[in-house]
C-alpha atoms as a PDB file:
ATOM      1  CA  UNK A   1       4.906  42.531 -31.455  1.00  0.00           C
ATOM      2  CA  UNK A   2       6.555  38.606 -30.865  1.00  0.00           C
ATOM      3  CA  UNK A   3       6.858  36.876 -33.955  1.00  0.00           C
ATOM      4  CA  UNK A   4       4.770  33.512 -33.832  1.00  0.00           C
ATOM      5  CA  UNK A   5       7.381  30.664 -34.778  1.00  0.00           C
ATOM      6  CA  UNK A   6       6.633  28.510 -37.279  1.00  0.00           C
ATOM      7  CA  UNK A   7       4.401  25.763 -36.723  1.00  0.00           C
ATOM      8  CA  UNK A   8       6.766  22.422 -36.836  1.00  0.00           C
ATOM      9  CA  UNK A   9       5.352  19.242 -38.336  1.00  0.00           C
ATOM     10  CA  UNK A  10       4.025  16.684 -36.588  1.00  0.00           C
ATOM     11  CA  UNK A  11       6.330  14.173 -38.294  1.00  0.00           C
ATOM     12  CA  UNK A  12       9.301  15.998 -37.064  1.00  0.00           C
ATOM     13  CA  UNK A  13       8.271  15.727 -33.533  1.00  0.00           C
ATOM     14  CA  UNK A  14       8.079  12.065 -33.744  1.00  0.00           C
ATOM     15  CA  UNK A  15      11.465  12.032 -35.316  1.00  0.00           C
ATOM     16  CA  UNK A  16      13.145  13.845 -32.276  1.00  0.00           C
ATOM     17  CA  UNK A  17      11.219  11.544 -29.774  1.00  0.00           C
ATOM     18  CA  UNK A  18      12.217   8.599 -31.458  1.00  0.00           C
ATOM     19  CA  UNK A  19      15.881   9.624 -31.709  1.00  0.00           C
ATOM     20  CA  UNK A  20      15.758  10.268 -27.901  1.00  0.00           C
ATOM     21  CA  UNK A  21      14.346   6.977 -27.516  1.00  0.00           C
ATOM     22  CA  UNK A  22      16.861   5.345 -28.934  1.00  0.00           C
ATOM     23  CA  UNK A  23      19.517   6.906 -26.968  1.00  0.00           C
ATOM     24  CA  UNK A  24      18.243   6.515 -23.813  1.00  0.00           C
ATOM     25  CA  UNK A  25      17.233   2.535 -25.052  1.00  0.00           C
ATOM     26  CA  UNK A  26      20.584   2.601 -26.024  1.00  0.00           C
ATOM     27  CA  UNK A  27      21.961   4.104 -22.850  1.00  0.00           C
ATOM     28  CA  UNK A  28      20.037   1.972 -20.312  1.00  0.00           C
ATOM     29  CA  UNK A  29      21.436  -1.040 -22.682  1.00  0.00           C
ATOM     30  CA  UNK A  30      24.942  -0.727 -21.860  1.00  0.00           C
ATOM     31  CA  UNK A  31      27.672  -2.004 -19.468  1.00  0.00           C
ATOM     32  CA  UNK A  32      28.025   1.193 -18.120  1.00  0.00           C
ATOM     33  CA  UNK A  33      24.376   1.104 -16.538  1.00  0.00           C
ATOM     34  CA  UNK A  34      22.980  -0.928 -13.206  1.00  0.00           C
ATOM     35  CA  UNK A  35      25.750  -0.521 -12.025  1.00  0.00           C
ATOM     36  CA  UNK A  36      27.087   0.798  -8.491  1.00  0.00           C
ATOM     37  CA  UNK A  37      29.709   3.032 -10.075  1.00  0.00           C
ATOM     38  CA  UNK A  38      26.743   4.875 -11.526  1.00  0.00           C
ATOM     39  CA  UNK A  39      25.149   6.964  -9.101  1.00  0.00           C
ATOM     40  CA  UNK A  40      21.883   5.433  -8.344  1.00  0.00           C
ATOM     41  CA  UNK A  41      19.847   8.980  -8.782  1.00  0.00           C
ATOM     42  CA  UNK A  42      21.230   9.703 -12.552  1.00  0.00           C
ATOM     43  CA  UNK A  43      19.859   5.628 -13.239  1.00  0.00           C
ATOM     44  CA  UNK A  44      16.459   6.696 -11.715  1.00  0.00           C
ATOM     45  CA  UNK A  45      16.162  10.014 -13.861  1.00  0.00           C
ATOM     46  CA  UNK A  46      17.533   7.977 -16.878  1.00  0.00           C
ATOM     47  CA  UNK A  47      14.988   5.171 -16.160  1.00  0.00           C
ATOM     48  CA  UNK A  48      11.797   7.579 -15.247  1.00  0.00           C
ATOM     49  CA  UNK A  49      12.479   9.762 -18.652  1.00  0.00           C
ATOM     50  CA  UNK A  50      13.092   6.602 -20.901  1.00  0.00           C
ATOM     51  CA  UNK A  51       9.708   5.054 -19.230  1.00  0.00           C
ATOM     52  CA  UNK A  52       7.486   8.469 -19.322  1.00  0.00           C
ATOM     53  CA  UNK A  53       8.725   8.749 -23.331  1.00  0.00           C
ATOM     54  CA  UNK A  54       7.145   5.122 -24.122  1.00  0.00           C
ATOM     55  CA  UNK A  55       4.422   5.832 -22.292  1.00  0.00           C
ATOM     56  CA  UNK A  56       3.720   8.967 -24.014  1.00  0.00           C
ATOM     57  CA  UNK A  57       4.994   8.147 -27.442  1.00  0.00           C
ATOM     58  CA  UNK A  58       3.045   6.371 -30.868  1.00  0.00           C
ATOM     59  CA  UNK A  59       3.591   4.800 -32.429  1.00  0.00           C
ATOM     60  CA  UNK A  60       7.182   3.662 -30.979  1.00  0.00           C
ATOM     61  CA  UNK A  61      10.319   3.242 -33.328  1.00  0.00           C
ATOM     62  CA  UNK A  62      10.288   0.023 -35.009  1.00  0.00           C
ATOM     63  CA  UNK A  63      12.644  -1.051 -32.805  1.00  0.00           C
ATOM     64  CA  UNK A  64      10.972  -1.261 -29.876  1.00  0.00           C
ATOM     65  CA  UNK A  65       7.638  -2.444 -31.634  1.00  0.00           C
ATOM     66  CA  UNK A  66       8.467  -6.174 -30.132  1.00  0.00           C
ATOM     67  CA  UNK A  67      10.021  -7.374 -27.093  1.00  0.00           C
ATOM     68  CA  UNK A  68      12.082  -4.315 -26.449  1.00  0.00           C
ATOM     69  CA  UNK A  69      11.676  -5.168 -22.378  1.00  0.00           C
ATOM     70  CA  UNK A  70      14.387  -7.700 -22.683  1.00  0.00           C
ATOM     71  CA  UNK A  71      14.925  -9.736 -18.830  1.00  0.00           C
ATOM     72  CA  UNK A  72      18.388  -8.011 -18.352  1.00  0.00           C
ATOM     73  CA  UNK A  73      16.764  -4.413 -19.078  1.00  0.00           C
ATOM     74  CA  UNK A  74      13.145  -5.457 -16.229  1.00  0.00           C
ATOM     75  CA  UNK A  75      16.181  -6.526 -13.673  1.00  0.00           C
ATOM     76  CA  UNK A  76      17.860  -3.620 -14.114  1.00  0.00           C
ATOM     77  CA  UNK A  77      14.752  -1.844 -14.479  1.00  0.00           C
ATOM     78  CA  UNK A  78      13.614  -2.983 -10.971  1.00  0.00           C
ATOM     79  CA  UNK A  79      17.365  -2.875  -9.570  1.00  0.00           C
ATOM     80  CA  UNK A  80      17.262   0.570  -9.924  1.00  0.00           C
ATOM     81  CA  UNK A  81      13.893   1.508  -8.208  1.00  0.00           C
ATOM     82  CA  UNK A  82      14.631  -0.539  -5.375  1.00  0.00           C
ATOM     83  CA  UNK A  83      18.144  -1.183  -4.236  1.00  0.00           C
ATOM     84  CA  UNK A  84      18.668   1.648  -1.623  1.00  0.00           C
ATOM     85  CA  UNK A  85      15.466   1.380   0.349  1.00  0.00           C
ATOM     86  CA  UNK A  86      14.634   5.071  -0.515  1.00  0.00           C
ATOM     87  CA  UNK A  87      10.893   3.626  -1.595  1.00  0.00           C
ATOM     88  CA  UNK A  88      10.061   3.023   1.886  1.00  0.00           C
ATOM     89  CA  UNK A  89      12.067   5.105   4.332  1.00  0.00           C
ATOM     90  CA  UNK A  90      12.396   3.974   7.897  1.00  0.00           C
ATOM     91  CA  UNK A  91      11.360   7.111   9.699  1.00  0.00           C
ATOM     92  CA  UNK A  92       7.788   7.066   9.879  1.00  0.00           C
ATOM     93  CA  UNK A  93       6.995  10.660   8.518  1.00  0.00           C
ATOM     94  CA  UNK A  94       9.825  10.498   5.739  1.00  0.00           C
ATOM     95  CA  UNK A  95       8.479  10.272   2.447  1.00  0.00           C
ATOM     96  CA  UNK A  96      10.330   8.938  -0.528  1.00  0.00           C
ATOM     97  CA  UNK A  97      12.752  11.232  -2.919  1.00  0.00           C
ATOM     98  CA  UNK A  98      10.149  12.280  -5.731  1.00  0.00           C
ATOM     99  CA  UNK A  99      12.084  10.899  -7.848  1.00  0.00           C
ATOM    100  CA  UNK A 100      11.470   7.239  -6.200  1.00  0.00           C
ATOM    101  CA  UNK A 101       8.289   7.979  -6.640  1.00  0.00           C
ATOM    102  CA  UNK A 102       7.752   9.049  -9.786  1.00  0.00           C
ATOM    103  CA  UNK A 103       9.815   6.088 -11.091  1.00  0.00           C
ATOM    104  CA  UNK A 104       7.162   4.174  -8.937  1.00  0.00           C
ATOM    105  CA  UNK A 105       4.061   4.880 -10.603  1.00  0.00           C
ATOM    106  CA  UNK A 106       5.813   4.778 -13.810  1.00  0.00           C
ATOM    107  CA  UNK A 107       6.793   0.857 -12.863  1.00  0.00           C
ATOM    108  CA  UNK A 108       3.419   0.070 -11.881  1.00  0.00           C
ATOM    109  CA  UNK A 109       2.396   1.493 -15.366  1.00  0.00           C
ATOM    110  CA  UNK A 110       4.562  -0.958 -17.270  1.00  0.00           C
ATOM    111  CA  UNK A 111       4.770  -4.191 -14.622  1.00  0.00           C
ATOM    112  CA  UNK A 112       3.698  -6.407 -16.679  1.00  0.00           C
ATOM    113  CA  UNK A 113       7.074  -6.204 -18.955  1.00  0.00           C
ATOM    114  CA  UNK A 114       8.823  -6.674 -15.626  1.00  0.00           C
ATOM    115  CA  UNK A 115       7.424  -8.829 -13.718  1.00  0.00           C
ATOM    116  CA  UNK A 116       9.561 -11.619 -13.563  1.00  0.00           C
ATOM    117  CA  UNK A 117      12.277  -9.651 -12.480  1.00  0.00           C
ATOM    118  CA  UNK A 118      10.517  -7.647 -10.155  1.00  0.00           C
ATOM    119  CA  UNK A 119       9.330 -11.342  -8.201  1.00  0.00           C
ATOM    120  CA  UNK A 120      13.229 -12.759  -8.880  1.00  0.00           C
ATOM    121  CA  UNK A 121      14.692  -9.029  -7.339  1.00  0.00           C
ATOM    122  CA  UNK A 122      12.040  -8.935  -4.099  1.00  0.00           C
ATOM    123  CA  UNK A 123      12.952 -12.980  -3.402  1.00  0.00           C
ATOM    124  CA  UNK A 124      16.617 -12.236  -3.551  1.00  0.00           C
ATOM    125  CA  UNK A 125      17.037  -9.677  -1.921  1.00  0.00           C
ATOM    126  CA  UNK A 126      14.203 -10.327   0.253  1.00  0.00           C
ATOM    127  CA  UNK A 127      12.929  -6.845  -0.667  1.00  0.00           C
ATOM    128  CA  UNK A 128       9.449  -7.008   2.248  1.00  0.00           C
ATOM    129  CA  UNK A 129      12.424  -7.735   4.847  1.00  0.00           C
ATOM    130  CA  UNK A 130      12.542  -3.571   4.696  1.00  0.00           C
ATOM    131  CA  UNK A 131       8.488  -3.688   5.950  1.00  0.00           C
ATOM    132  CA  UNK A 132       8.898  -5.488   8.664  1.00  0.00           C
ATOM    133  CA  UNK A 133      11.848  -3.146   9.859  1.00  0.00           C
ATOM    134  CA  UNK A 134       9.828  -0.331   9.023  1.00  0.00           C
ATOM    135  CA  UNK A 135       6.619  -1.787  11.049  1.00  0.00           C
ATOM    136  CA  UNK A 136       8.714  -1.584  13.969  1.00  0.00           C
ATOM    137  CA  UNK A 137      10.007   2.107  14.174  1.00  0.00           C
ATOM    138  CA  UNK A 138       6.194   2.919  12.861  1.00  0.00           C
ATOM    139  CA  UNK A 139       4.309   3.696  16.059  1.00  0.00           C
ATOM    140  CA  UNK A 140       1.642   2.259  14.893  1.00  0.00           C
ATOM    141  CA  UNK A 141       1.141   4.851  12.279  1.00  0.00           C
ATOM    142  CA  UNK A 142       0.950   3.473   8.757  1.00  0.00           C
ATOM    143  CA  UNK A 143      -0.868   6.119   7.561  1.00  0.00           C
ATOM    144  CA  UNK A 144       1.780   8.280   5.594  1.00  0.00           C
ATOM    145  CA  UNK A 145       3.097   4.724   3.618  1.00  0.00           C
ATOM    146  CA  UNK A 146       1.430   5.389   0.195  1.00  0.00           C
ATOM    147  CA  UNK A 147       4.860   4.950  -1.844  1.00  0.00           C
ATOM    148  CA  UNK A 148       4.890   1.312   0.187  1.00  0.00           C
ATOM    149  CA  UNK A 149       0.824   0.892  -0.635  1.00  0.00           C
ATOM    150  CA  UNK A 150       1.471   1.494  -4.382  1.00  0.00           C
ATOM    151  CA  UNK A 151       4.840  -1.271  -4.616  1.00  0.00           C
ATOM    152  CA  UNK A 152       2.850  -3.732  -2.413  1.00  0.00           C
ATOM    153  CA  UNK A 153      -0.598  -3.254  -4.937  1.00  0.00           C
ATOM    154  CA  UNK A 154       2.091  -3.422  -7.769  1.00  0.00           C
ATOM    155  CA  UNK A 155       3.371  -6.532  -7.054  1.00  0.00           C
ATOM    156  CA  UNK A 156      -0.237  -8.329  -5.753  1.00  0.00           C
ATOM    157  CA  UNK A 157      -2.530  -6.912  -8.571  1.00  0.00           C
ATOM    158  CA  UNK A 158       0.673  -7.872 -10.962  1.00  0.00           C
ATOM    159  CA  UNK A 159       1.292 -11.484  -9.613  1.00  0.00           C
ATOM    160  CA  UNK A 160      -2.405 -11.985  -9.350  1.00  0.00           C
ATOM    161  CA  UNK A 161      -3.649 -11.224 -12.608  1.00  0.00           C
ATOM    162  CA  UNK A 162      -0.336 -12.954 -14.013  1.00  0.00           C
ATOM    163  CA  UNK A 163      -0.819 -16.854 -15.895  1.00  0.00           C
ATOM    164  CA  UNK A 164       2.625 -17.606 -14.501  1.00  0.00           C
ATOM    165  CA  UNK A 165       3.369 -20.349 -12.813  1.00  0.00           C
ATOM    166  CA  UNK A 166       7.246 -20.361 -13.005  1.00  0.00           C
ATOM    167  CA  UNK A 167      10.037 -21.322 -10.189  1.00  0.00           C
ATOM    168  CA  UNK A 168      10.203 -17.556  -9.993  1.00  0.00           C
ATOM    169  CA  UNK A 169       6.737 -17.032  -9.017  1.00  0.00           C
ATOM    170  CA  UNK A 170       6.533 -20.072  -6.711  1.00  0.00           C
ATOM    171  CA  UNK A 171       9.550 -18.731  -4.785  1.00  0.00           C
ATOM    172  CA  UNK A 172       8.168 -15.326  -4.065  1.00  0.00           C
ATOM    173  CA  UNK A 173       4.907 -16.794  -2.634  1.00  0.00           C
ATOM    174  CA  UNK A 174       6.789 -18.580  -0.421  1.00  0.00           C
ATOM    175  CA  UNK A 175       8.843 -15.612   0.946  1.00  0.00           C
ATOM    176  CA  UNK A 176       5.469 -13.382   0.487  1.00  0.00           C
ATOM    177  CA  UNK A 177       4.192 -15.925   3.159  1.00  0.00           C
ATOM    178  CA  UNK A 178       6.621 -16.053   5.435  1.00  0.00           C
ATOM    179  CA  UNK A 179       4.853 -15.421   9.266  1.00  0.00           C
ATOM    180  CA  UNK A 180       6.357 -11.887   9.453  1.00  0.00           C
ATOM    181  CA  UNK A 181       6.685 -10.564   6.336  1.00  0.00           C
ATOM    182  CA  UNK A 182       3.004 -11.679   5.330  1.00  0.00           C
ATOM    183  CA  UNK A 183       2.004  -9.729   8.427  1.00  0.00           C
ATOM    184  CA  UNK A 184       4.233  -6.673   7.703  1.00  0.00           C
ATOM    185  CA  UNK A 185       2.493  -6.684   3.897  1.00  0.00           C
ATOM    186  CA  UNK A 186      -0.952  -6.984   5.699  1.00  0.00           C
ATOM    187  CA  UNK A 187      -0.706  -4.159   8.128  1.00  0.00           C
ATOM    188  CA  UNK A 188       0.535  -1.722   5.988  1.00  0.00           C
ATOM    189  CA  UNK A 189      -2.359  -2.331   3.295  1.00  0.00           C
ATOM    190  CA  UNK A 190      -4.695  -1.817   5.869  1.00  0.00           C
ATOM    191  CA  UNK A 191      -2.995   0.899   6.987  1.00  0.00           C
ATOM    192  CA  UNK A 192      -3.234   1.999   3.508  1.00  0.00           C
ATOM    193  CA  UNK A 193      -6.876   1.222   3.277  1.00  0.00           C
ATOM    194  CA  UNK A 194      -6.016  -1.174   0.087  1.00  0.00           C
ATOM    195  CA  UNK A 195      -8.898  -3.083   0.771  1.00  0.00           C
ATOM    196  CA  UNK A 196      -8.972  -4.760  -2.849  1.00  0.00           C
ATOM    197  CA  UNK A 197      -4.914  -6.003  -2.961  1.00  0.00           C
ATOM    198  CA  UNK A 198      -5.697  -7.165   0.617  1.00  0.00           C
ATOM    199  CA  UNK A 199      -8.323  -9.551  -0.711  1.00  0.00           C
ATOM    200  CA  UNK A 200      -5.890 -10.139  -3.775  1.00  0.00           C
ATOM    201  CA  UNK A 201      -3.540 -11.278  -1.460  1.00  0.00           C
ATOM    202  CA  UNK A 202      -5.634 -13.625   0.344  1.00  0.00           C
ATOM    203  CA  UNK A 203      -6.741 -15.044  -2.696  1.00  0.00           C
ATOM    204  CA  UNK A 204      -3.251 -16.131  -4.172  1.00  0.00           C
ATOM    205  CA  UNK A 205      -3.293 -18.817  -1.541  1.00  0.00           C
ATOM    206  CA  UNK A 206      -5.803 -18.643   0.592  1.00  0.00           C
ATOM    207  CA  UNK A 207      -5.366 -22.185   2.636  1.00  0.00           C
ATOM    208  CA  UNK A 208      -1.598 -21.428   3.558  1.00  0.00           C
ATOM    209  CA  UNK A 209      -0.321 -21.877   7.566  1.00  0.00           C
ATOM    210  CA  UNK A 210       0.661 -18.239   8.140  1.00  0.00           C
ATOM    211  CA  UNK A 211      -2.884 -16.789   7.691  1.00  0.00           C
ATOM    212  CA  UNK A 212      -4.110 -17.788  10.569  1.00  0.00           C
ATOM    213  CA  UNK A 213      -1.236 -16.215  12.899  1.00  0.00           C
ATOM    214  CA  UNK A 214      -1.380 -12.941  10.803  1.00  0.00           C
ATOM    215  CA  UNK A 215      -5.281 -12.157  11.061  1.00  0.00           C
ATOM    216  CA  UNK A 216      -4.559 -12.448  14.647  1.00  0.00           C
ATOM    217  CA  UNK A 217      -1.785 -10.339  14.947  1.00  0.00           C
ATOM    218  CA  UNK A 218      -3.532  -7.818  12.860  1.00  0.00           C
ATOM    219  CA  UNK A 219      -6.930  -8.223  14.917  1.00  0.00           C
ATOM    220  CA  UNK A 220      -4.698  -7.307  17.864  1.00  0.00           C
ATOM    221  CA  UNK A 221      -2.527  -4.319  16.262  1.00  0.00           C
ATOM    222  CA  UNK A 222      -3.532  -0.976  17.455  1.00  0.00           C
ATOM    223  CA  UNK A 223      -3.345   1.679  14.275  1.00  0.00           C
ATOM    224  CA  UNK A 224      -2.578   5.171  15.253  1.00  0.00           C
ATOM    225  CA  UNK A 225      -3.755   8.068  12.930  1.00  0.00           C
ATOM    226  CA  UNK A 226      -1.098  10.690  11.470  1.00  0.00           C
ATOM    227  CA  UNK A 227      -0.739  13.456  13.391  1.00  0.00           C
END
């Protein structure tokens, strides 16, 4: 007959998760990470653990009970989800590594703590630039793009429902609206069928010159369904 361990308190638990906590904090802190020499897949697994523990950890470790999402850790944060393009692979029918996605959802849990380096990352490194590549080895198919559906809603429903109006956040509405980028963003949230970040979108400024070019070009683009 297997001997039933002994029940371990619930205080102890919290101990352990706390101490992993602050490793990982500690380790994601450090001049060793966002950086290239690090290989970009042990950041993500670092990143998606560290972010899945806060998540599912209270209360947190006094240390992190107050502004533990400091600006260097959301731009490295976003740095690491992003950099290679493995979020929205060219090949139409490619999806991203699960681990891109995972990090993903995770990201779109806790935007808010990052969103100011998530708008300074996308405007620097013009982040959307990878849509409108993508849009053209698409076919027309935009139907297997939900990784790209969930960063676009992330950064809309995030910048929409934001107070900010910084340099930061002026600068990415004006790349957001550049003629093809704002189309590329378009067509692959109706693609998507993201019907409520599309009106978010229109919303943020409604009057500007590229909306008129880019409802045409999307009354005139032809969407082919998977298969």
């Amino acid at each position: 007959m297997a001997m039933i361990p002994p029940s371990v308190p619930i205080t102890d638990f919290t101990h352990h998760r706390h101490a992993v906590l602050n490793f990982l904090y500690t380790l994601l802190s450090s001049d060793h990470f966002g950086k290239r020499e690090v290989p970009v897949e042990h950041q993500r697994a670092a990143l998606l653990l560290f972010l899945c523990m806060v998540e599912f950890t209270s209360p947190l470790p006094p240390f992190m009970f107050r502004d533990w999402c400091t600006p260097d850790l959301a731009a490295e944060s976003v740095w690491i989800a992003f950099e290679d393009g493995a979020w929205a692979p060219i090949d139409t029918f490619d999806d991203p590594p699960d681990l891109v996605y995972r990090l993903i959802i995770r990201l779109v849990i806790h935007f808010p703590l990052v969103v100011n380096g998530a708008l300074e990352y996308a405007t620097a490194k013009r982040l959307f630039d990878r849509l409108v590549e993508k849009l053209h080895y698409s076919h027309n198919n935009l139907s297997n793009s939900y990784s790209v559906t969930q960063v676009l809603e992330m950064f809309i429903t995030g910048l929409s429902s934001s107070k900010s109006e910084s340099q930061i956040t002026r600068n990415f509405l004006g790349y957001l609206h550049e003629p093809d980028v704002l189309f590329a963003v378009c067509a692959f949230l109706v693609g998507g069928g993201s019907s409520k970040a599309l009106h978010d979108l229109v919303r943020l400024c409604p009057n500007d010159p590229a909306w008129p070019v880019c409802l045409q070009k999307l009354r005139e683009y032809e969407y082919r369904p998977a298969g």
